[in-house]
Protein backbone atom coordinates (compact mmCIF):
# COMPACT_ATOMS: atom_id res chain seq x y z
CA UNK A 1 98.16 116.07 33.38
CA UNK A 2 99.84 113.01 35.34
CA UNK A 3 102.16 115.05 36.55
CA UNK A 4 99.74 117.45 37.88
CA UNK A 5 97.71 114.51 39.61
CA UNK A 6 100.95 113.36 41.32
CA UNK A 7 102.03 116.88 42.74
CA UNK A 8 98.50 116.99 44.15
CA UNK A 9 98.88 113.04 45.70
CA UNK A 10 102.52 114.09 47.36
CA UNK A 11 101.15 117.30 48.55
CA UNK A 12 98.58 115.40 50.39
CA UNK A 13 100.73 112.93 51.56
CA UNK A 14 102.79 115.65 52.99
CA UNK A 15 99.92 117.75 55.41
CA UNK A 16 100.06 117.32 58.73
CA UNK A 17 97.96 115.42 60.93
CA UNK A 18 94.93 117.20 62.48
CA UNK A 19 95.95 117.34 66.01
CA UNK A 20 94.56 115.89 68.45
CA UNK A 21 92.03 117.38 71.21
CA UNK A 22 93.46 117.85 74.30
CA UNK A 23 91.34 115.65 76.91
CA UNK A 24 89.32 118.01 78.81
CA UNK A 25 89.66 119.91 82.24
CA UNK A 26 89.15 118.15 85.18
CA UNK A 27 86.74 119.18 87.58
CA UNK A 28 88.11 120.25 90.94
CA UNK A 29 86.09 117.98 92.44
CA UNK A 30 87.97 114.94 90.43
CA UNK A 31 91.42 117.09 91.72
CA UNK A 32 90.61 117.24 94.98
CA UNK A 33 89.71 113.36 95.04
CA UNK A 34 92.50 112.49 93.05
CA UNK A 35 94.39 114.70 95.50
CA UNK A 36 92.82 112.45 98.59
CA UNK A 37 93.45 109.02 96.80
CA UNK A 38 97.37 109.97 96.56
CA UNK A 39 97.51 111.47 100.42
CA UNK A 40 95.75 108.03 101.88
CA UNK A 41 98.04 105.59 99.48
CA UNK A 42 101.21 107.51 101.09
CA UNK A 43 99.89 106.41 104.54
CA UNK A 44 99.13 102.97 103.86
CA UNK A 45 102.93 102.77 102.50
CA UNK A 46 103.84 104.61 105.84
CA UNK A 47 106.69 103.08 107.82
CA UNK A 48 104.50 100.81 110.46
CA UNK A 49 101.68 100.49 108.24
CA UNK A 50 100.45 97.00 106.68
CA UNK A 51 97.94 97.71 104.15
CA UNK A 52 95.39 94.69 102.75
CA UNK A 53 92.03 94.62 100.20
CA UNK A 54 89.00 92.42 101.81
CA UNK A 55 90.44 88.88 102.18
CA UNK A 56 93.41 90.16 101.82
CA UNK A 57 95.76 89.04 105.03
CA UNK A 58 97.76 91.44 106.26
CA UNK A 59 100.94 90.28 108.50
CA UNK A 60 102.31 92.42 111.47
CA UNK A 61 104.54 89.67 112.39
CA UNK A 62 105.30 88.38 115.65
CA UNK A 63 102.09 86.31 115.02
CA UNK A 64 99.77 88.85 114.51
CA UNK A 65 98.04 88.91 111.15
CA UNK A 66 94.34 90.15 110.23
CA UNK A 67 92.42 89.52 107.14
CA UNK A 68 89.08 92.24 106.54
CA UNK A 69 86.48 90.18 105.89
CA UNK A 70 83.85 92.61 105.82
CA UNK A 71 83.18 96.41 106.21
CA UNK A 72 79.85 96.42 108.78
CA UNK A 73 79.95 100.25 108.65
CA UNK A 74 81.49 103.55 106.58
CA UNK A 75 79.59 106.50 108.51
CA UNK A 76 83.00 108.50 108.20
CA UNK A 77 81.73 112.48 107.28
CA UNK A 78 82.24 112.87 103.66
CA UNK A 79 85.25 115.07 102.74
CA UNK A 80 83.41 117.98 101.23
CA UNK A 81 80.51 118.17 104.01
CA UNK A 82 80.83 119.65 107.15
CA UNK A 83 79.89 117.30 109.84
CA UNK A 84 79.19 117.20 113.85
CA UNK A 85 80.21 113.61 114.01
CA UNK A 86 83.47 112.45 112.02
CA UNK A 87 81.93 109.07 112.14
CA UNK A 88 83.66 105.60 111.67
CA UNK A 89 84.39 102.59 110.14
CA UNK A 90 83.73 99.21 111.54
CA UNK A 91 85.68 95.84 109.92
CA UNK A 92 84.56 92.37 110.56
CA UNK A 93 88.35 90.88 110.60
CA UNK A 94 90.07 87.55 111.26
CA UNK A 95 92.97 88.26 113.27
CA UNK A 96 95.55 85.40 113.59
CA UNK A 97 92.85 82.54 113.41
CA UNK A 98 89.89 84.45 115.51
CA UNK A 99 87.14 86.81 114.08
CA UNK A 100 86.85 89.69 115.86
CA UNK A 101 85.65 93.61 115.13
CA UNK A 102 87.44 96.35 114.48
CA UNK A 103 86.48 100.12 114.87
CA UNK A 104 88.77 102.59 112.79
CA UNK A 105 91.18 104.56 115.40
CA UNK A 106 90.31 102.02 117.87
CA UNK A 107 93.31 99.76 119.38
CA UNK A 108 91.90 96.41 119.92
CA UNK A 109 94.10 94.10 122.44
CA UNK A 110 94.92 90.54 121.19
CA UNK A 111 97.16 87.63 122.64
CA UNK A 112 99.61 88.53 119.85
CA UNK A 113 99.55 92.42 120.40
CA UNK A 114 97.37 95.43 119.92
CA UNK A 115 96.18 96.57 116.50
CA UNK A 116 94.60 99.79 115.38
CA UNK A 117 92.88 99.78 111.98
CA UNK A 118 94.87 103.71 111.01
CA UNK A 119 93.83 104.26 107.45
CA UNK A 120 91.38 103.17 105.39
CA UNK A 121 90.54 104.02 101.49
CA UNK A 122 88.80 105.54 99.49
CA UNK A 123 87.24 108.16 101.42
CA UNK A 124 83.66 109.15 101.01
CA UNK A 125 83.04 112.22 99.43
CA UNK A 126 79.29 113.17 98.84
CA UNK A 127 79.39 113.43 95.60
CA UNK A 128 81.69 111.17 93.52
CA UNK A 129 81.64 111.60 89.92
CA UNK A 130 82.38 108.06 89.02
CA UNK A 131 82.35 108.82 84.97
CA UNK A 132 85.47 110.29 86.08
CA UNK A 133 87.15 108.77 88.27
CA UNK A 134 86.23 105.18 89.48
CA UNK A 135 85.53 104.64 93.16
CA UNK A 136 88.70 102.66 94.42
CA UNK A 137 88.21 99.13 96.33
CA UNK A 138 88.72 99.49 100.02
CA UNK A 139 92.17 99.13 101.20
CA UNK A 140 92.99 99.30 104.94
CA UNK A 141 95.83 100.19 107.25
CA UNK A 142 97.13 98.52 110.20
CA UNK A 143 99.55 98.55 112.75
CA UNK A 144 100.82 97.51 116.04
CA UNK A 145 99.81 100.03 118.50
């Protein structure tokens, strides 16, 4: 009898482990954001691009720096809407000591050089399905122009 208790204890010892569920499909909505996330991160790591976060000072050198302070406006067309207007986005920026504006696309002349705020991230989409896939913090672009 004890030996028939023990060949049932190693034979449960010895089943394998119920596997695992796979995690499930992602929506192609999530793709096609996660798809957008990766395309804007490759341009802010674009040769002549200096990317920062809000309060986050970003140096062009030769004196010219700029540190978002504030975004005063995001009316860029969402990604999966179709749009007359592309629309914008306006920065409240410090830029080597002076506060100043910045509209996206939009070189801006300084003492130390021009900048043009080129990329900024995330971009809206109209829907965003944030119990799968956080919305980023904003990260923005410059460069000399």
């Amino acid at each position: 009898m004890r030996a028939l208790i023990l060949a049932f204890a190693l034979a449960a010892c010895t089943q394998p482990a119920p596997a695992e569920a796979p995690p499930p499909a992602q929506t192609e909505l999530v793709q096609r954001i996660q798809a957008d996330l990766e395309r804007i991160d490759r341009e802010l790591a674009a040769e002549g691009v200096v990317a920062a976060g809000l309060n986050e000072t970003a140096d062009l050198g030769g004196g010219l720096t700029v540190t978002p302070l504030e975004v005063l406006e995001d009316s860029r067309c969402p990604a999966n809407v179709d749009c007359v207007w592309a629309g914008q986005v306006r920065l409240r920026v410090n830029i080597s000591g002076a506060e100043a504006e910045l509209i996206s696309d939009q070189p801006l002349a300084t003492p130390n050089g021009t900048i043009v705020l080129a990329v900024v991230r995330p971009y809206p989409f109209q829907e965003w399905p944030e119990d799968e896939i956080a919305i980023p913090p904003y990260r923005f672009g410059f460069r000399r122009d």
